[in-house]
C-alpha atoms as a PDB file:
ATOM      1  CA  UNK A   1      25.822 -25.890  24.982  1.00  0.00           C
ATOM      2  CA  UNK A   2      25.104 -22.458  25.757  1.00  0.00           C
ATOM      3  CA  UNK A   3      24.590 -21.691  29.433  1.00  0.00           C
ATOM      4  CA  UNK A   4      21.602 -18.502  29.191  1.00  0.00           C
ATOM      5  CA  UNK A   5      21.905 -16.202  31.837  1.00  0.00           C
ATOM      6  CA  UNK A   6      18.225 -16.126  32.286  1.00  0.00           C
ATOM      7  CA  UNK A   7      16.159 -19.065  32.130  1.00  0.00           C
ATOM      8  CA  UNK A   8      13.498 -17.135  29.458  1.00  0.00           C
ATOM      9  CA  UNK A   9      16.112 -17.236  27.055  1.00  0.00           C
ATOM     10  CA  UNK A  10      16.478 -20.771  25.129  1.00  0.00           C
ATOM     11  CA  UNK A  11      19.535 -22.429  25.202  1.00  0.00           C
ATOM     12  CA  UNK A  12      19.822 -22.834  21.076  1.00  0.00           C
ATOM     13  CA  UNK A  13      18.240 -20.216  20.197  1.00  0.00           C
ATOM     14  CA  UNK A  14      19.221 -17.599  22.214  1.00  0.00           C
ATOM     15  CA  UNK A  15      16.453 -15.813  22.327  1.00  0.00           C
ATOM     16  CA  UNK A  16      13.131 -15.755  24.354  1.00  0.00           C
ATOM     17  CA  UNK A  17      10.850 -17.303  21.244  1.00  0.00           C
ATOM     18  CA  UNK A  18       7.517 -17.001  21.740  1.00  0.00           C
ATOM     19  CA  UNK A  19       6.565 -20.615  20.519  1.00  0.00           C
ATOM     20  CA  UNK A  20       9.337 -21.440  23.917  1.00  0.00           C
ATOM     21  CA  UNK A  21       7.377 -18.788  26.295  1.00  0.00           C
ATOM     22  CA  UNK A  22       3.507 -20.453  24.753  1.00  0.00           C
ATOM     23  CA  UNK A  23       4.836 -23.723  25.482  1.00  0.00           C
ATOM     24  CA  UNK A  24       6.244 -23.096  28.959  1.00  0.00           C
ATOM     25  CA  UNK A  25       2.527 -21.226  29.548  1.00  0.00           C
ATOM     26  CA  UNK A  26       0.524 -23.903  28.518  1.00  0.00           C
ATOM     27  CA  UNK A  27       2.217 -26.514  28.595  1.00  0.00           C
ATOM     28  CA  UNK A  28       1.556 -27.774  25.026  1.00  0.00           C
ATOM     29  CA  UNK A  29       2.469 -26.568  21.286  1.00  0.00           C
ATOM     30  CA  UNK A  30       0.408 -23.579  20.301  1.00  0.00           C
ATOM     31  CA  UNK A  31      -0.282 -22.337  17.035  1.00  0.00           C
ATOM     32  CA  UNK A  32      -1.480 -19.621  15.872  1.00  0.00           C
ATOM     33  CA  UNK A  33      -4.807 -19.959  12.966  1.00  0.00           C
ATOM     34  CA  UNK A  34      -4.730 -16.539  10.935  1.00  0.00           C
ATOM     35  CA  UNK A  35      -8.232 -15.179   9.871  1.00  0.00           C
ATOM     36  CA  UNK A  36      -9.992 -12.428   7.791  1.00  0.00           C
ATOM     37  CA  UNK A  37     -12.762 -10.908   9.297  1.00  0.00           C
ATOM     38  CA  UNK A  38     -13.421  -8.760   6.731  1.00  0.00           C
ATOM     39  CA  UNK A  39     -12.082  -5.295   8.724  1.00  0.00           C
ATOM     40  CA  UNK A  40     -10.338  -2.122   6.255  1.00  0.00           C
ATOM     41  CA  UNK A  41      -8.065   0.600   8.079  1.00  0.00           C
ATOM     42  CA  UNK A  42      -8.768   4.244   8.398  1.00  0.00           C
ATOM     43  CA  UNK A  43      -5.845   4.632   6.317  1.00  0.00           C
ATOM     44  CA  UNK A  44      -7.859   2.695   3.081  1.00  0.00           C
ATOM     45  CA  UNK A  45     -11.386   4.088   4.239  1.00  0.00           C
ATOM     46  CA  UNK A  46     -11.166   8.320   3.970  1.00  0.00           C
ATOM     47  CA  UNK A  47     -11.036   8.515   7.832  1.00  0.00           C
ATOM     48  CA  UNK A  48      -7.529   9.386   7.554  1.00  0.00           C
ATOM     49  CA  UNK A  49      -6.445   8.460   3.812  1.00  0.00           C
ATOM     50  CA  UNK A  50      -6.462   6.316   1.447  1.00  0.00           C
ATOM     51  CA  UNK A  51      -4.291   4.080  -0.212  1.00  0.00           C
ATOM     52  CA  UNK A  52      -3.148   2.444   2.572  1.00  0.00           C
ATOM     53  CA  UNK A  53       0.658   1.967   3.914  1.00  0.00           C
ATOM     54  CA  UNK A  54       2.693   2.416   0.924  1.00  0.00           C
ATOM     55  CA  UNK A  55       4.263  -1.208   1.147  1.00  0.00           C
ATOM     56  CA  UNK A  56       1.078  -2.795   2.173  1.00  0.00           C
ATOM     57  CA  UNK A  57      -0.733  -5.853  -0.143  1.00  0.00           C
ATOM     58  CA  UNK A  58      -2.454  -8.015   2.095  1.00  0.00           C
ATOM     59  CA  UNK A  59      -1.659 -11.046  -0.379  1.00  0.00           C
ATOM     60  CA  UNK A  60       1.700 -11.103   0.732  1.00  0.00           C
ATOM     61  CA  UNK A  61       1.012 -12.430   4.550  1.00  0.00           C
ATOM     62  CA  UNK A  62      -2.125 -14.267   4.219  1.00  0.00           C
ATOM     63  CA  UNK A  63      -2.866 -17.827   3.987  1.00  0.00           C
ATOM     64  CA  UNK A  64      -5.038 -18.831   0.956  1.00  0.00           C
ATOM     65  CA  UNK A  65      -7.713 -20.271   2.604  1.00  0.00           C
ATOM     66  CA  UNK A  66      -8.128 -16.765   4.891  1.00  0.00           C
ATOM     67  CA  UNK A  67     -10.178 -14.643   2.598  1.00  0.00           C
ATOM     68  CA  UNK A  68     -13.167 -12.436   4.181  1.00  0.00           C
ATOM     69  CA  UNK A  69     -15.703 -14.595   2.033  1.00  0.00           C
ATOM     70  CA  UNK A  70     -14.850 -17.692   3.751  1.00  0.00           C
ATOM     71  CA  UNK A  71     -17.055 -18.380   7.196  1.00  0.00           C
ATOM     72  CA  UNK A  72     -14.885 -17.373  10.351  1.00  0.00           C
ATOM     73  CA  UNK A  73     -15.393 -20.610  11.745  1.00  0.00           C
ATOM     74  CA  UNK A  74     -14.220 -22.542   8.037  1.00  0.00           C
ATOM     75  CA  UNK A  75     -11.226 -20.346   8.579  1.00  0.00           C
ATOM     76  CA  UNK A  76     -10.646 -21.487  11.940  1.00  0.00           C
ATOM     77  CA  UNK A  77     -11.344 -25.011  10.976  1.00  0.00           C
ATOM     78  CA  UNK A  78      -8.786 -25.422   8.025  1.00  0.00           C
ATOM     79  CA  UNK A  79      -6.583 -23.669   9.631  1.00  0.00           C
ATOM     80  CA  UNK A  80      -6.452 -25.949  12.890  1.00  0.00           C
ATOM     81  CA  UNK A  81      -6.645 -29.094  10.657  1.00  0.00           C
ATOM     82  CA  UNK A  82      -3.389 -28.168   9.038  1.00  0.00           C
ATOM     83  CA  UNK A  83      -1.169 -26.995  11.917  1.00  0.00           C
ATOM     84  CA  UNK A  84      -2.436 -29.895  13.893  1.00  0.00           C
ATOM     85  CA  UNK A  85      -1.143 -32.717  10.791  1.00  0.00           C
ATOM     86  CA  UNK A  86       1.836 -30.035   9.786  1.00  0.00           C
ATOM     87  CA  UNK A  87       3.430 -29.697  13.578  1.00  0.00           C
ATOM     88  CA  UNK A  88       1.417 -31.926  15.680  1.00  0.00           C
ATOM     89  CA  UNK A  89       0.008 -28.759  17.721  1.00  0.00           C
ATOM     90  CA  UNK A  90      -2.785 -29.231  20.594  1.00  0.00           C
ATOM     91  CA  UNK A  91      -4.255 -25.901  20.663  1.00  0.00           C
ATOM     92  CA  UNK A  92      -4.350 -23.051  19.154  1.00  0.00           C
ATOM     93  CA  UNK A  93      -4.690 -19.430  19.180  1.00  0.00           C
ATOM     94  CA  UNK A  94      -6.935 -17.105  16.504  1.00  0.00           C
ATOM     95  CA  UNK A  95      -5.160 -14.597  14.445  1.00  0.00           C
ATOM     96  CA  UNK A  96      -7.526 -11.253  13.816  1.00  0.00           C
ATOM     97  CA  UNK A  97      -4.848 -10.526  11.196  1.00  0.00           C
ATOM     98  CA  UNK A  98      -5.649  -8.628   7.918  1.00  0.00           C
ATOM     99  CA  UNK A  99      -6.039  -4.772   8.295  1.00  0.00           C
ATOM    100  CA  UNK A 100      -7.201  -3.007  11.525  1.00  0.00           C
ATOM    101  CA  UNK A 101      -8.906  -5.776  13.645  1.00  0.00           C
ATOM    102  CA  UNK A 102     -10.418  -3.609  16.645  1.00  0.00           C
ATOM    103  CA  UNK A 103     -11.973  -0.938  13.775  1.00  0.00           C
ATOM    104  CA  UNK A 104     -15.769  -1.466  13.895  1.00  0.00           C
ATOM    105  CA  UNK A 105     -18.122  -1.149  16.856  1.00  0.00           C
ATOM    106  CA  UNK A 106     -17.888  -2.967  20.256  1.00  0.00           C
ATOM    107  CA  UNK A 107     -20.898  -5.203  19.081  1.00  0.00           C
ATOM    108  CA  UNK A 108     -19.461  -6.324  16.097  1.00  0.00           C
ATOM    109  CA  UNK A 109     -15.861  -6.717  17.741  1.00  0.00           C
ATOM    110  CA  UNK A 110     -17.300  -8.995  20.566  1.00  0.00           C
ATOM    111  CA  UNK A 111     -19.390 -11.115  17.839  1.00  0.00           C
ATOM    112  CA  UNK A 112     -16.225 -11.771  15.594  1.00  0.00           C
ATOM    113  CA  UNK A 113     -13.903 -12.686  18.521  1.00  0.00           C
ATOM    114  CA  UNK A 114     -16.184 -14.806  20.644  1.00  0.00           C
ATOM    115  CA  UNK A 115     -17.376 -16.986  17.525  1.00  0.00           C
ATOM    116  CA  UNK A 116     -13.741 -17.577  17.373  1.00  0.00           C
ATOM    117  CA  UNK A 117     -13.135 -18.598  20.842  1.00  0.00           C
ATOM    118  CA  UNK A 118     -15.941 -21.104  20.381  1.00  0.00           C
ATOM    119  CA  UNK A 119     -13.962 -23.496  18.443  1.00  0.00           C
ATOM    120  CA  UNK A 120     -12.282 -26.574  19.527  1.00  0.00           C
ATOM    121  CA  UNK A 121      -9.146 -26.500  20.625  1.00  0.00           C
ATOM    122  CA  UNK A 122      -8.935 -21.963  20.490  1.00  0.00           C
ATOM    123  CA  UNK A 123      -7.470 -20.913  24.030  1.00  0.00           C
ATOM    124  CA  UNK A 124      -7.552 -16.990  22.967  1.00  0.00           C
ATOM    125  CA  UNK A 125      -7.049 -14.599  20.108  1.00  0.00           C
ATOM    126  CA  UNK A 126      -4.448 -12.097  18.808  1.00  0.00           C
ATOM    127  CA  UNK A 127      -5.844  -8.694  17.667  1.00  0.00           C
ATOM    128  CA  UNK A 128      -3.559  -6.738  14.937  1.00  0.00           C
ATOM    129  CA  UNK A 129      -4.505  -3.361  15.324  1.00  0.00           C
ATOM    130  CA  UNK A 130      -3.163   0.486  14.731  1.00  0.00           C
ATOM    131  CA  UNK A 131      -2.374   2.138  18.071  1.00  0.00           C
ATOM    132  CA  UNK A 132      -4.858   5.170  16.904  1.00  0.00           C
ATOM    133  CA  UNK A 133      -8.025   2.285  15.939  1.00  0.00           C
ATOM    134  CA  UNK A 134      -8.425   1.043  19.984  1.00  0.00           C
ATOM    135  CA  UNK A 135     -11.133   2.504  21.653  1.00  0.00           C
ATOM    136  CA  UNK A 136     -12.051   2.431  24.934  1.00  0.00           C
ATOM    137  CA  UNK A 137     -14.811   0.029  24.308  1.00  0.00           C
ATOM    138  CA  UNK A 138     -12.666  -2.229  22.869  1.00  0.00           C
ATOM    139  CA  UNK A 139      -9.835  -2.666  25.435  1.00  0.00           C
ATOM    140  CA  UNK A 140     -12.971  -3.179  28.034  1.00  0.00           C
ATOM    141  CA  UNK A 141     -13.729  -6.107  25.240  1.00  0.00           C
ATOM    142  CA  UNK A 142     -10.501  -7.219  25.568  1.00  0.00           C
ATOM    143  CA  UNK A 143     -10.215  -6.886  29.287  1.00  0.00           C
ATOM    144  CA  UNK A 144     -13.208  -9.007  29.581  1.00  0.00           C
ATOM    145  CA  UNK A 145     -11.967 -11.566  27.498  1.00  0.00           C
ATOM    146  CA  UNK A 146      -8.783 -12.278  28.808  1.00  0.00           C
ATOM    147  CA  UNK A 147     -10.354 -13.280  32.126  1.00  0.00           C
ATOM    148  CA  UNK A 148     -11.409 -16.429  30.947  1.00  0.00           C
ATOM    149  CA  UNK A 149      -8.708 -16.905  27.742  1.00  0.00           C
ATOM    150  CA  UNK A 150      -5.333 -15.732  26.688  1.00  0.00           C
ATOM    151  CA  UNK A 151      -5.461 -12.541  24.328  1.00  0.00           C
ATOM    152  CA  UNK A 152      -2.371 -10.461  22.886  1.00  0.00           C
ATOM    153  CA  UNK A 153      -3.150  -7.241  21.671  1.00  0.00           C
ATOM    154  CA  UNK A 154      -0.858  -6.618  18.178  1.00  0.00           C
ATOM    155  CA  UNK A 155       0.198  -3.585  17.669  1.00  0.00           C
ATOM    156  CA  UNK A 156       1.431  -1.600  14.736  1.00  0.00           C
ATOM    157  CA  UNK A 157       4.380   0.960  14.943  1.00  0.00           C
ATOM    158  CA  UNK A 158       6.722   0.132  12.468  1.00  0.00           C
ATOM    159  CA  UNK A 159       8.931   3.261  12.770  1.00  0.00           C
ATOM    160  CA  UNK A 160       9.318   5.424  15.776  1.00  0.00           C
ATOM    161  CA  UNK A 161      10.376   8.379  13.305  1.00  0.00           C
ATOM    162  CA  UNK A 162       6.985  10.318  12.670  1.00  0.00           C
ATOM    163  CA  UNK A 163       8.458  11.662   9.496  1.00  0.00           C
ATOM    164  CA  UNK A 164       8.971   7.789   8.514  1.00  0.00           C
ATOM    165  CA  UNK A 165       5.256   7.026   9.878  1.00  0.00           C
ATOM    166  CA  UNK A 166       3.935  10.090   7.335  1.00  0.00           C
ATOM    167  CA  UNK A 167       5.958   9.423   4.555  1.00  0.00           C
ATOM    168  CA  UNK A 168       4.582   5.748   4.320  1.00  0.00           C
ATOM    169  CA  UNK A 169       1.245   6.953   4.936  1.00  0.00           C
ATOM    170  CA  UNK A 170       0.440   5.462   8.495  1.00  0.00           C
ATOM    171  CA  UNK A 171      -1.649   8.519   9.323  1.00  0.00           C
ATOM    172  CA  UNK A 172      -0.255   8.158  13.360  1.00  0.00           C
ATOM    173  CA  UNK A 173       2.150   8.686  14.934  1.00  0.00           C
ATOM    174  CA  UNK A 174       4.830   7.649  17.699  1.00  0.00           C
ATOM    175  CA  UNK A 175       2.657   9.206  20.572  1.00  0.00           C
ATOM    176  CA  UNK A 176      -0.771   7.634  19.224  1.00  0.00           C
ATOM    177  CA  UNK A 177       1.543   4.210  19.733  1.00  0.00           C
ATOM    178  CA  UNK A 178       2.664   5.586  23.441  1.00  0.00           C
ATOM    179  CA  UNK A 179      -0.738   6.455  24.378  1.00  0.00           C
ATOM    180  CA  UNK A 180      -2.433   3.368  23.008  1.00  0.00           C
ATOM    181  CA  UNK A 181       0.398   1.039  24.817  1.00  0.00           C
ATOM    182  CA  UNK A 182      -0.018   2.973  28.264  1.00  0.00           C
ATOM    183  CA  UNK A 183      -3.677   2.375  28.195  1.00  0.00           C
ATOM    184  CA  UNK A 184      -3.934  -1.599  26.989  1.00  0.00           C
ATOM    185  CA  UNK A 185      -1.101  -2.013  30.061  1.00  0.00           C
ATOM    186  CA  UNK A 186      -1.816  -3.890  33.020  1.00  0.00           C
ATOM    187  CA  UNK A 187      -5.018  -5.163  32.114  1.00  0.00           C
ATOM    188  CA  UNK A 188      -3.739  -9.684  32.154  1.00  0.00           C
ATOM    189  CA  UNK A 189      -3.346  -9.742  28.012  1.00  0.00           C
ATOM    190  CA  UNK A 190      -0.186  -9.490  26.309  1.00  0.00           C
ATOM    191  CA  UNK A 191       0.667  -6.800  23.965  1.00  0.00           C
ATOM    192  CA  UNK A 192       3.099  -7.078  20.992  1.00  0.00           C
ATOM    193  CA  UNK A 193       4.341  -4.221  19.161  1.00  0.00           C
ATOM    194  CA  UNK A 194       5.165  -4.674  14.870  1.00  0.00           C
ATOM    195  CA  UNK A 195       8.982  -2.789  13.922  1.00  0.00           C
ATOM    196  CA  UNK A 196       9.743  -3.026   9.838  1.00  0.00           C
ATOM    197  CA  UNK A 197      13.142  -2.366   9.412  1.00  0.00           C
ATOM    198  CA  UNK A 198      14.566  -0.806   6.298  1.00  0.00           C
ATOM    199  CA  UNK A 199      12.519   2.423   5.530  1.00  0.00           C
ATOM    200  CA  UNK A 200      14.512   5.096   3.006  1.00  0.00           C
ATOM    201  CA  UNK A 201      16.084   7.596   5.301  1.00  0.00           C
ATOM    202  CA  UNK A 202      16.484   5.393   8.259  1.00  0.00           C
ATOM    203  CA  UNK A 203      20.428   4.290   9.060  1.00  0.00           C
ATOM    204  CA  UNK A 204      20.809   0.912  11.602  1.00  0.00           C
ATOM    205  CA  UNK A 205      21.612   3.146  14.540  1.00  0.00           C
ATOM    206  CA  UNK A 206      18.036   5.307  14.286  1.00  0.00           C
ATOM    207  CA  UNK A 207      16.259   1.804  13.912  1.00  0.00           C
ATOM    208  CA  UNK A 208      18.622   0.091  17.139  1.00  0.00           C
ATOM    209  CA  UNK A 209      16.608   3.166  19.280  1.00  0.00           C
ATOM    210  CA  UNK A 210      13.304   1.549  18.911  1.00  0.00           C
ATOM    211  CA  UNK A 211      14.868  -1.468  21.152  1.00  0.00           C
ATOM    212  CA  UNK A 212      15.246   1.702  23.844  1.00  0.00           C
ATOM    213  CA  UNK A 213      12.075   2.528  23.526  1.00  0.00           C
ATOM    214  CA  UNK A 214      10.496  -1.413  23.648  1.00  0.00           C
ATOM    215  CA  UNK A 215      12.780  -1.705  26.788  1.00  0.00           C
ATOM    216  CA  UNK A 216      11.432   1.310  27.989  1.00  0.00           C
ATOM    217  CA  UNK A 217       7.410   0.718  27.548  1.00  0.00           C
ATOM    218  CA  UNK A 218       5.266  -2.404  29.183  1.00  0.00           C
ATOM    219  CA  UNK A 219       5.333  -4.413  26.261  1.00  0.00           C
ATOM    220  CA  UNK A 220       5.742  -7.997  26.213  1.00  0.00           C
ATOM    221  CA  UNK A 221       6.600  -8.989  22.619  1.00  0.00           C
ATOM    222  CA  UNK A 222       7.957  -8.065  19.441  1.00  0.00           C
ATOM    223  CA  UNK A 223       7.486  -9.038  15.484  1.00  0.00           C
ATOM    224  CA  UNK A 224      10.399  -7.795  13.177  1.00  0.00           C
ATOM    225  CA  UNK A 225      10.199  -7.440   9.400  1.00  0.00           C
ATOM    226  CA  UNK A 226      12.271  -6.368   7.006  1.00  0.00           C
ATOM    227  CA  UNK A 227      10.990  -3.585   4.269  1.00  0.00           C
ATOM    228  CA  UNK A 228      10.083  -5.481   1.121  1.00  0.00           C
ATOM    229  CA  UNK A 229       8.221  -4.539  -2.032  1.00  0.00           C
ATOM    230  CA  UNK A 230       5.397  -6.469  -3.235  1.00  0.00           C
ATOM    231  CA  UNK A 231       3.442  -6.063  -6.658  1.00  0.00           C
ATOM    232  CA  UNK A 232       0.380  -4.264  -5.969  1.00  0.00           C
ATOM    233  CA  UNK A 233       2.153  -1.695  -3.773  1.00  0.00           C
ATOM    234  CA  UNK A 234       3.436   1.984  -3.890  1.00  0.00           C
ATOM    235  CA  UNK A 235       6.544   0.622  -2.701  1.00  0.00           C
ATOM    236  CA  UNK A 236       7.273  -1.207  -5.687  1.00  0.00           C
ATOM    237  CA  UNK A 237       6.889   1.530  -8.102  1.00  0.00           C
ATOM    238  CA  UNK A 238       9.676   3.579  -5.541  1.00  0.00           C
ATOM    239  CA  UNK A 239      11.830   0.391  -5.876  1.00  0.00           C
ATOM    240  CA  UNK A 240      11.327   0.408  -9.879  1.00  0.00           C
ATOM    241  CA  UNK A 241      12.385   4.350  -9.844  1.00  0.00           C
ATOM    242  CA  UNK A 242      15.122   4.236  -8.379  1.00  0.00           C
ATOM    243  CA  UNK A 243      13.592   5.626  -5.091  1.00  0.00           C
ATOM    244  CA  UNK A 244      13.866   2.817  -2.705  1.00  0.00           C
ATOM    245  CA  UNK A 245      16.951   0.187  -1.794  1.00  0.00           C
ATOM    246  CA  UNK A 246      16.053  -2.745   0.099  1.00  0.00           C
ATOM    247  CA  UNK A 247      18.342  -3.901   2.506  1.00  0.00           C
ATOM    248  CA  UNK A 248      21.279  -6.453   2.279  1.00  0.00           C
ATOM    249  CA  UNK A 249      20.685  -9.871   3.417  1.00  0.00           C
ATOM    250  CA  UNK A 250      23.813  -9.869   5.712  1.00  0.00           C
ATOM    251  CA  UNK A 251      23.402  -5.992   6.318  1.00  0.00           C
ATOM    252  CA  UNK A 252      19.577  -7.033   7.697  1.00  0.00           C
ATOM    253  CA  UNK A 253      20.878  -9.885   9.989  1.00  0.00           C
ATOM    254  CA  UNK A 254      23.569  -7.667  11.550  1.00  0.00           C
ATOM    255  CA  UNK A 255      21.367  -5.380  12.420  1.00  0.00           C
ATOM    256  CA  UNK A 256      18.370  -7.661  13.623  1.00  0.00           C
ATOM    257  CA  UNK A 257      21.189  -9.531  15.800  1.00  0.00           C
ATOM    258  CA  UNK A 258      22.148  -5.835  17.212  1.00  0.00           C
ATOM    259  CA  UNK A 259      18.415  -5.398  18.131  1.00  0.00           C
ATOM    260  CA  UNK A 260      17.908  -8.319  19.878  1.00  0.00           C
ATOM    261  CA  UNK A 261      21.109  -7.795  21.984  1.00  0.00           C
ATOM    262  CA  UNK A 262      19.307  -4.717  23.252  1.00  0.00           C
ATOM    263  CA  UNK A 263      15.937  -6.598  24.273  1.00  0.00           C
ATOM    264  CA  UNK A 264      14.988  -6.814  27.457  1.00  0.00           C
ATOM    265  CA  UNK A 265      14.804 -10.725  28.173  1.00  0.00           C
ATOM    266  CA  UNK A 266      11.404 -10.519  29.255  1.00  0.00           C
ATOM    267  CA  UNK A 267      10.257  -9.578  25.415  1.00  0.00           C
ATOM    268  CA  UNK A 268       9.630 -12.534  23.387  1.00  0.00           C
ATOM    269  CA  UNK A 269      10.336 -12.713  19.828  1.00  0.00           C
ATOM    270  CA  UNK A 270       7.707 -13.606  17.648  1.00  0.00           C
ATOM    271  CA  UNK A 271       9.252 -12.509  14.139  1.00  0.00           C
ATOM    272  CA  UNK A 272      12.483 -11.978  12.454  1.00  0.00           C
ATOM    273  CA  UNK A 273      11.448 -11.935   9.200  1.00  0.00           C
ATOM    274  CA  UNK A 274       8.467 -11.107   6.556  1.00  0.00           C
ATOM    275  CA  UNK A 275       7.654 -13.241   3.283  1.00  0.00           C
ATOM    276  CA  UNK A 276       5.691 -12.939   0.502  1.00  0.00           C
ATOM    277  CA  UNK A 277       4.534 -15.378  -2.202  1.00  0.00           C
ATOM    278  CA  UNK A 278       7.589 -15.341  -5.214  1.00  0.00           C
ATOM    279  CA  UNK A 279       4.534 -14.625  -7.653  1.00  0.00           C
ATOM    280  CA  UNK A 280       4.127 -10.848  -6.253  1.00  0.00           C
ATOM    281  CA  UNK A 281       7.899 -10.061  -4.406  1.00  0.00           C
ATOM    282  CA  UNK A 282       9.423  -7.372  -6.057  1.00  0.00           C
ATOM    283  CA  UNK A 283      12.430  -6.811  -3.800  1.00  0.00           C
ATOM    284  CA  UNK A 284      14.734  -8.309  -1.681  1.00  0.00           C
ATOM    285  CA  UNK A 285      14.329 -11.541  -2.849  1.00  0.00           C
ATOM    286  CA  UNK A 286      16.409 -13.513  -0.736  1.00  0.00           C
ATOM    287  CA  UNK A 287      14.510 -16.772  -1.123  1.00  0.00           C
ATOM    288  CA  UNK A 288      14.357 -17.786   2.397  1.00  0.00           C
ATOM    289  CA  UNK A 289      11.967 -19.242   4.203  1.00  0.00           C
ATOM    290  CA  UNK A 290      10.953 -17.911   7.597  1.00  0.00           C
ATOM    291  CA  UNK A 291      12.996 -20.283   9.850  1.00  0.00           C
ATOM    292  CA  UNK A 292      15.696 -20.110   7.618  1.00  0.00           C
ATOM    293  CA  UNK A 293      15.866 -16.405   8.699  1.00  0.00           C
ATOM    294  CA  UNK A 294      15.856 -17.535  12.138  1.00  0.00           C
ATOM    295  CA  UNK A 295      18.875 -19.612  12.222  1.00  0.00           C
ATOM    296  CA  UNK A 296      20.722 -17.093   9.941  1.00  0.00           C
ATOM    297  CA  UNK A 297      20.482 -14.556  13.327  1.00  0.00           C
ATOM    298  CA  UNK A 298      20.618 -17.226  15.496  1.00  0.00           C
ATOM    299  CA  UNK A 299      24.224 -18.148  13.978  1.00  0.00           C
ATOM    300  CA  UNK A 300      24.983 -14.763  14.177  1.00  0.00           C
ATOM    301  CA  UNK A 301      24.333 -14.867  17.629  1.00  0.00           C
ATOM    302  CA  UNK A 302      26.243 -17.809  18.408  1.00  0.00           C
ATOM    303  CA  UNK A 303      28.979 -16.588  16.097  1.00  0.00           C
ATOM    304  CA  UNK A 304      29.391 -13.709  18.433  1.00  0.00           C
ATOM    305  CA  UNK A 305      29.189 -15.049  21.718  1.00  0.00           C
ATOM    306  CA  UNK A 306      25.850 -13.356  22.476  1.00  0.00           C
ATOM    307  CA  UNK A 307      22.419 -13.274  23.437  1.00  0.00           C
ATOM    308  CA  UNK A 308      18.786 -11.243  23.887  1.00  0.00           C
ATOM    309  CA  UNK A 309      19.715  -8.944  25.852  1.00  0.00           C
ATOM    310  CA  UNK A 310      23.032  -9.290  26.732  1.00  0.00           C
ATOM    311  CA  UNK A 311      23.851  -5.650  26.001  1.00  0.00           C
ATOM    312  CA  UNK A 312      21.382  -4.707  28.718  1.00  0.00           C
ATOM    313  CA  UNK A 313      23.899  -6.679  31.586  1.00  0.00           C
END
């Protein structure tokens, strides 16, 4: 078996998972309970567009059951109910997932997250934000929080080429993602930054210099996903036009594998891959499931002799 050279980094998989570094923390299997609190982004809203990100339909990511209509705490419920039969998990983390979770006031924001926290068996909450939707007010929520439970801020980049960011529509940019990292540092919550690989324009060796800059800021863990079309999407229409190739399977995993040989070992991984119901995919459709996508870099890995991080040595 493979001998890692640092003990974060798990012997099979050759990364540093995050299910391994929320097991080693707690000392149980976590799972994480996705929600919809009902939030929009100031991308959808006017603030700063409309429309959204061109590849985004919430459908695509979301449990059924996790629909803004449905009581936070039935969310919670169902959700803990079926991770608990489906991998025999203990506790479990709350997912603020769908749009831009920290995007209402302070009042509101503390309501939402603490009804969560009330539930059986919830030791914290992951926030998905945009790095330009976290006020001050809400990091000091956040602070607070994370004295008494385990929180990990989310955090969406995707590219680190502005030109990228505007053509998609993000309506931020790479320094709004700086900033907003610098100032949710150092405060005892964990903060994850979202990379989609696979943007028109973008080559493997532009998207390989986002590992630099991970490396490079006090971030703790990452969530990679390839650029897919789903129905619903302006994406889709680019893909139907001609105007937009999704990757290669193989071309994908090469490049995934090259990432995560340039990750610090102290970053866990908490995503290789995205999905999206076969009703609305457009394109790839590669037909895997997510840990199928897992093993296919893990054996990539193995099949070159290397590791997270190993380019760093």
């Amino acid at each position: 078996m493979f001998n890692p050279p640092d003990e974060r980094i798990h012997p099979e998989l050759r990364i540093h998972s995050y299910g391994h570094y929320l097991r080693r923390r707690f000392g149980c299997r976590i799972s994480k309970v996705n929600v919809d609190a009902g939030f929009t982004c100031p991308n959808r809203d006017g603030s700063k567009g409309t429309g959204g990100c061109i590849y985004c339909n919430n459908v695509s990511f979301s449990p059924k059951d996790t629909l803004a209509a449905i009581p936070l705490e039935e969310q919670v419920a169902h959700g803990v109910a079926y991770h608990r039969q489906r991998l025999g998990s203990e506790k479990f983390i709350v997912y603020f997932q769908k749009y831009t979770n920290t995007y209402g006031s302070v009042e509101m924001l503390a309501e939402l997250y603490r009804r969560a926290l009330a539930m059986p068996s919830v030791i914290g909450i992951s926030v998905g934000t945009r790095p330009d939707s976290l006020s001050d007010g809400a990091l000091e929520l956040l602070t607070e929080i994370a004295r008494t439970h385990y929180v990990c801020l989310e955090l969406g980049l995707q590219s680190m080429d502005d030109a990228i960011l505007a053509r998609i529509n993000r309506g931020h940019t790479l320094d709004d993602f700086v900033q907003a990292v610098q100032r949710a540092a150092r405060r005892n919550f964990d903060i994850c930054a979202h990379l989609i690989h696979g943007f028109p324009g973008e080559s493997a060796a532009e998207f390989l210099r986002t590992a630099e800059l991970i490396a490079g800021l006090p971030i703790d863990s990452v969530k990679l996903h390839q650029l897919h079309a789903v129905e619903g999407t302006e994406l889709a229409e680019l893909y139907r036009r001609g105007e937009f190739r999704p990757l290669e399977f193989q071309e994908y995993v090469a490049t995934v594998a090259d990432f995560l040989e340039r990750l610090p070992a102290r970053v866990t991984v908490q995503r290789l891959y995205g999905s999206a119901p076969l009703a609305i995919g457009v394109a790839p459709r590669w037909g895997l499931k997510n840990n199928q996508m897992w093993y296919a870099v893990v054996n990539e890995l193995v099949r070159r002799g290397s590791w997270q991080g190993c380019r760093l040595d």
